[in-house]
Protein backbone atom coordinates (compact mmCIF):
# COMPACT_ATOMS: atom_id res chain seq x y z
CA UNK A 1 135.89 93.09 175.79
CA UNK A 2 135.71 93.42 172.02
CA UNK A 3 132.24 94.25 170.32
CA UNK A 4 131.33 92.45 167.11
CA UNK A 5 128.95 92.19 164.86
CA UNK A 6 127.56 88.60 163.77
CA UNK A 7 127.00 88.22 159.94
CA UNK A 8 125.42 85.59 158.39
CA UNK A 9 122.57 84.07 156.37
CA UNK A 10 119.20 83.87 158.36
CA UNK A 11 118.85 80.70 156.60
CA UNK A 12 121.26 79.71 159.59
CA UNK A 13 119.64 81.90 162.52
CA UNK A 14 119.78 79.24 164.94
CA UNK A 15 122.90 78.30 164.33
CA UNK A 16 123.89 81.93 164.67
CA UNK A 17 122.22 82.35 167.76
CA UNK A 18 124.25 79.45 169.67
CA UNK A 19 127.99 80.88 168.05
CA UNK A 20 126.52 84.40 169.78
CA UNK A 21 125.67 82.56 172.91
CA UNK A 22 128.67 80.81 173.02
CA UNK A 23 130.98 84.01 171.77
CA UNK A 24 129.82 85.79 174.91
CA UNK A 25 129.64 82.80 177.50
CA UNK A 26 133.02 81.26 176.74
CA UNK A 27 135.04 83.66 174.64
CA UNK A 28 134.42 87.24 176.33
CA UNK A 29 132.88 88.96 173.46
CA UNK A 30 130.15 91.54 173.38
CA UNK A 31 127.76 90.30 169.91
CA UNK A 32 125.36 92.42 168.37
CA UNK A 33 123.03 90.05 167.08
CA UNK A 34 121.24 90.55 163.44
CA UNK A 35 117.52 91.06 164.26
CA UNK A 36 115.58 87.78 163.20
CA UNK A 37 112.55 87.29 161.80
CA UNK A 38 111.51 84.32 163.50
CA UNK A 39 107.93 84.35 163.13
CA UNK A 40 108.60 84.10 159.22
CA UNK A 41 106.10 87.81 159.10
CA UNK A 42 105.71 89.37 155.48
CA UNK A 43 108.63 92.05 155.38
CA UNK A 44 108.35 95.46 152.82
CA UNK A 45 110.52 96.73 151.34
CA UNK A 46 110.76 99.56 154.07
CA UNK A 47 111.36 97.09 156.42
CA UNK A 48 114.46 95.47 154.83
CA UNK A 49 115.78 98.94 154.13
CA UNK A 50 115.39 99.76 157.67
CA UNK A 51 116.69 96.37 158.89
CA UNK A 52 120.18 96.60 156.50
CA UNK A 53 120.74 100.76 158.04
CA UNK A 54 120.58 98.70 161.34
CA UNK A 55 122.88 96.23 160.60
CA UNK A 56 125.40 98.42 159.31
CA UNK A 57 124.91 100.95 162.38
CA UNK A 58 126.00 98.13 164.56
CA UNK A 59 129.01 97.36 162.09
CA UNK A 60 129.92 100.74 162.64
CA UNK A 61 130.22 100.38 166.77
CA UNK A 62 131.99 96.99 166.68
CA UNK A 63 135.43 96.53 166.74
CA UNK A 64 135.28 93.95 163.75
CA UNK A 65 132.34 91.55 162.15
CA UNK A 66 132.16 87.62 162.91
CA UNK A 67 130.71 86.16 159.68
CA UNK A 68 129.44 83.22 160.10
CA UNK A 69 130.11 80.64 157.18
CA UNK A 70 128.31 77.40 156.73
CA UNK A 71 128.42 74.51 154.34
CA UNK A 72 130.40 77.18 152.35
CA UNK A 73 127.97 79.74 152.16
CA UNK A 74 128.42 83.33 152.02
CA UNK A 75 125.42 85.41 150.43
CA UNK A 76 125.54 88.38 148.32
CA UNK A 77 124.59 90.48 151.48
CA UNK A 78 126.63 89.09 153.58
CA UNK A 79 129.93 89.26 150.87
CA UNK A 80 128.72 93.19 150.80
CA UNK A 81 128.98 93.96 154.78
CA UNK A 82 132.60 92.11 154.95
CA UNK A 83 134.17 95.33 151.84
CA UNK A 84 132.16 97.50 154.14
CA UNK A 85 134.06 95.89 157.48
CA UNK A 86 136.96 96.00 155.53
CA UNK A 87 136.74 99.44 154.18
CA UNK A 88 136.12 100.93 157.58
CA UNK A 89 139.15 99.32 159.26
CA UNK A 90 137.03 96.64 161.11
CA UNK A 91 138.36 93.08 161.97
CA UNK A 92 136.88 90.32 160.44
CA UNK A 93 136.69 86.74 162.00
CA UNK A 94 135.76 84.02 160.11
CA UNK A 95 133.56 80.84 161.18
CA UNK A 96 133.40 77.76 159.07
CA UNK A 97 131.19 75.25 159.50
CA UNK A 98 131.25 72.24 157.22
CA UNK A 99 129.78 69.36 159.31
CA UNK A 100 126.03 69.81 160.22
């Protein structure tokens, strides 16, 4: 069972959390999840910081990163953590989505 790391914008959370659901239901994977912000609350800028170390800890333990693309979109952040995937050796699997 591979381990991966979902990476996308959390403009598209719940989109991202039905790919997870369905990457470990029907596809065998093991998906570290970003950590959303669903109750919209005020974040510092200690929090972000502490949020991104996170994110890249759990790109560190995965075997590759699943970005998830829609309507085209790739953010600055997210554009940053597939050099880092790809300067560690990680795979990266990409998800388009054009029809919403």
């Amino acid at each position: 069972m591979k381990t991966i790391t979902i990476c996308g914008s959390m403009k598209y959370e719940k989109e991202m959390r039905v790919i997870a659901f369905e990457l470990e239901t029907k596809y065998g994977y093991n998906v570290l999840q970003c950590v959303y912000n669903s109750e919209k609350k005020e974040l510092t800028s200690l929090d972000l910081d502490a949020l991104k170390k996170a994110h890249y800890k759990k790109i560190d333990i995965s075997d590759g990163i699943y970005v998830v693309d829609i309507q085209g979109y790739i953010g600055s952040s997210v554009k940053e953590e597939i050099q880092y995937a790809k300067e560690n050796g990680k795979e990266i699997i990409i998800h388009s989505i054009y029809n919403l």
